[in-house]
Protein backbone atom coordinates (compact mmCIF):
# COMPACT_ATOMS: atom_id res chain seq x y z
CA UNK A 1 21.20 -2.27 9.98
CA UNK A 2 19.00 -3.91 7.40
CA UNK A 3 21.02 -5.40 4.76
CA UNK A 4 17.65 -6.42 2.46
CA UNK A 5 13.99 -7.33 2.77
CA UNK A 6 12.78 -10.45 0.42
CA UNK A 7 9.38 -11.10 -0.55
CA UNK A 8 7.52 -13.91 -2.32
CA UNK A 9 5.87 -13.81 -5.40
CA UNK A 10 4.12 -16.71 -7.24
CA UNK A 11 4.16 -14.62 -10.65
CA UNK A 12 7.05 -12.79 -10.70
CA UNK A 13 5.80 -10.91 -14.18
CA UNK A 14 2.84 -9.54 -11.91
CA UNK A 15 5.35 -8.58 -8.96
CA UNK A 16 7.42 -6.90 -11.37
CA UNK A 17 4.71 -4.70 -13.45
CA UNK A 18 3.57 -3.69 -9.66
CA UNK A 19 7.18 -2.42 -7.91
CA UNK A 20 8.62 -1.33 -11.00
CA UNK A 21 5.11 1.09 -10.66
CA UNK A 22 7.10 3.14 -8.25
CA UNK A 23 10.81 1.46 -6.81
CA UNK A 24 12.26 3.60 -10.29
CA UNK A 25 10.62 6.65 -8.91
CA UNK A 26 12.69 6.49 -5.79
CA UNK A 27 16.00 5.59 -7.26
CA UNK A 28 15.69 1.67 -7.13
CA UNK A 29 17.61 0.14 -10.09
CA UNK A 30 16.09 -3.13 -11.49
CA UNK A 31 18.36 -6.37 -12.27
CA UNK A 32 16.53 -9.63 -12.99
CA UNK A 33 17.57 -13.04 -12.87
CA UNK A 34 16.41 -16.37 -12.73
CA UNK A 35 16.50 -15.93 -9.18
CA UNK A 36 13.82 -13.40 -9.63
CA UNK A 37 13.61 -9.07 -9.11
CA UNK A 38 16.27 -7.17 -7.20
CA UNK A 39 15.91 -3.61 -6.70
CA UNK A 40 18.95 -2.01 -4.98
CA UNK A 41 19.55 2.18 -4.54
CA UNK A 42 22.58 3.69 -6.78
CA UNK A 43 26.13 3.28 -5.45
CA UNK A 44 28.53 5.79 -6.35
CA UNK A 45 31.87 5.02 -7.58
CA UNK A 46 34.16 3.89 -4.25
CA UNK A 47 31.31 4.46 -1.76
CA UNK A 48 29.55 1.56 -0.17
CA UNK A 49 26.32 0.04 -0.76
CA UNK A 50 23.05 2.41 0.17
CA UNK A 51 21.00 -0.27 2.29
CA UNK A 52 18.08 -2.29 1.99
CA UNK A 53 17.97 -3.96 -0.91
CA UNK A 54 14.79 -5.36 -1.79
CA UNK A 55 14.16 -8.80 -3.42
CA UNK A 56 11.02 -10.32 -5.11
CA UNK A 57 11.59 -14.24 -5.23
CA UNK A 58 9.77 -17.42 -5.83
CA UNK A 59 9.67 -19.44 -2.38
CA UNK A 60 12.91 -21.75 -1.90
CA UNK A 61 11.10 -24.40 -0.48
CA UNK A 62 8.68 -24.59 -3.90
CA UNK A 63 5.53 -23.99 -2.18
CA UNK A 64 3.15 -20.78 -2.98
CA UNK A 65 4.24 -17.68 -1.37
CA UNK A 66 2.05 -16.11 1.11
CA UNK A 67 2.52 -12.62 3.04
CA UNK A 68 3.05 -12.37 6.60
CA UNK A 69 0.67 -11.74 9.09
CA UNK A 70 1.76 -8.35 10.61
CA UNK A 71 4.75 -7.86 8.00
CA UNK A 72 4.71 -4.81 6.24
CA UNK A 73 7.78 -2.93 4.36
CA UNK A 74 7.77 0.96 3.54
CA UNK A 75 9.56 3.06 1.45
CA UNK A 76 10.43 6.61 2.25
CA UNK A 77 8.93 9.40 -0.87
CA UNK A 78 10.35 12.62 -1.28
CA UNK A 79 6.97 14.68 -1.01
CA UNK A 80 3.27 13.82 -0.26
CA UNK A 81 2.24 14.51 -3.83
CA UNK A 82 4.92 11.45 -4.51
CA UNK A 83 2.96 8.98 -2.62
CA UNK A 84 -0.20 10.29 -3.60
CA UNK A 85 1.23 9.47 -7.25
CA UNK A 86 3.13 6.26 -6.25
CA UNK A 87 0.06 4.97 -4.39
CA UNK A 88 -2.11 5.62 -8.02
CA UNK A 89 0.52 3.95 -9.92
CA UNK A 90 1.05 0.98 -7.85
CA UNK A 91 -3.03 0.34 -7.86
CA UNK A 92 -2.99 0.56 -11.50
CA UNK A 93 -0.56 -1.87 -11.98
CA UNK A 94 -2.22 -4.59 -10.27
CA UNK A 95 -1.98 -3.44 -6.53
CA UNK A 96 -4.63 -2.83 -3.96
CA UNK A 97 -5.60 -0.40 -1.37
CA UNK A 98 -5.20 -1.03 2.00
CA UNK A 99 -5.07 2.45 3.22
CA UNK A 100 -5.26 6.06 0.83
CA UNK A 101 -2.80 8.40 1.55
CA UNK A 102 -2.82 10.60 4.19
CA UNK A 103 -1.96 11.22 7.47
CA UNK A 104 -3.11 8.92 10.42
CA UNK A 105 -3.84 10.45 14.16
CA UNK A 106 -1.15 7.64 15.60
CA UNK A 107 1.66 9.35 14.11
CA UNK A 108 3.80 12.54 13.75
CA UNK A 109 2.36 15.83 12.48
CA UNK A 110 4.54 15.16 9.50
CA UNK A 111 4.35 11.47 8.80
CA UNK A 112 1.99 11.26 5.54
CA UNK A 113 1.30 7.40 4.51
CA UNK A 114 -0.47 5.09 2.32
CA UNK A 115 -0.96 1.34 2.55
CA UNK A 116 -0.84 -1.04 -0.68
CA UNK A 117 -1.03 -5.08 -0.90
CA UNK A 118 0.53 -5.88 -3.88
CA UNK A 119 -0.24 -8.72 -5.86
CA UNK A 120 0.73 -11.63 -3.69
CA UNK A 121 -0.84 -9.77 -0.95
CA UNK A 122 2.40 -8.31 0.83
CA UNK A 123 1.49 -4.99 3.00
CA UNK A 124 3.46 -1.88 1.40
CA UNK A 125 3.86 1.29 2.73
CA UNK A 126 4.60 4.92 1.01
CA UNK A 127 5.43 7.86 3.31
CA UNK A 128 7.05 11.03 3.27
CA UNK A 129 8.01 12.36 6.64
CA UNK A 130 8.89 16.06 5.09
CA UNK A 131 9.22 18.86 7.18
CA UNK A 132 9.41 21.32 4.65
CA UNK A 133 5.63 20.21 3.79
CA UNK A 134 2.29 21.44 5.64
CA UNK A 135 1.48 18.93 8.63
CA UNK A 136 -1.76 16.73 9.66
CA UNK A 137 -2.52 20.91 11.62
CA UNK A 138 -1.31 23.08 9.59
């Protein structure tokens, strides 16, 4: 299991105007710290932790952070219509397209994506993989 995902972020003001576009609309809490941004999902009272976490940080070793070449994380909407409206709200706060939503021909019937950089340049992903929703053929 993934405990948490960590990504760099030069300006962590930036970072935070552009996940706190859409983390809040899928139950991520914000704390902030000197550290920088950690978004974690709810806990309830005596249950453990709902995993990943997901941590926006300045690089450790003081140079400028840089995204990975072939690293990408996604986070799993509800509906289509949410990434649709995640994806809009993630552009306009200083994210970019790398993909509009919608479904791709590689994946399932069901699998409905869009692609963001944010604005370090990290690849995000929004899907919803809802069966109770029409598919890429129906």
């Amino acid at each position: 299991m993934i405990a948490y995902v960590t990504v760099g972020a030069d300006d962590i003001a930036r970072a935070k105007r552009f996940y706190s576009a859409f983390l809040p609309a899928l139950d991520y809490g914000l704390k902030e710290g000197p550290e920088g941004l950690s978004y974690a999902l709810p806990v309830a009272l005596g249950q453990s932790p709902v995993l990943p976490d997901f941590y926006v940080k300045p690089t450790f070793d003081g140079h400028p952070a840089s995204a990975g070449n072939g690293a990408m994380v996604a986070f799993e909407a509800r509906t289509q219509k949410q990434v649709r409206d995640l994806h809009t709200a993630a552009l306009a706060a200083g994210g970019f397209d790398d993909g509009q939503p919608g479904f791709r021909a590689a994946y399932g019937a069901h699998f409905y994506v869009s692609y963001l950089r944010d604005p370090q340049g990290n690849k995000i992903a929004l899907f919803s993989d809802n069966r109770d929703e029409p598919g890429r053929d129906g």
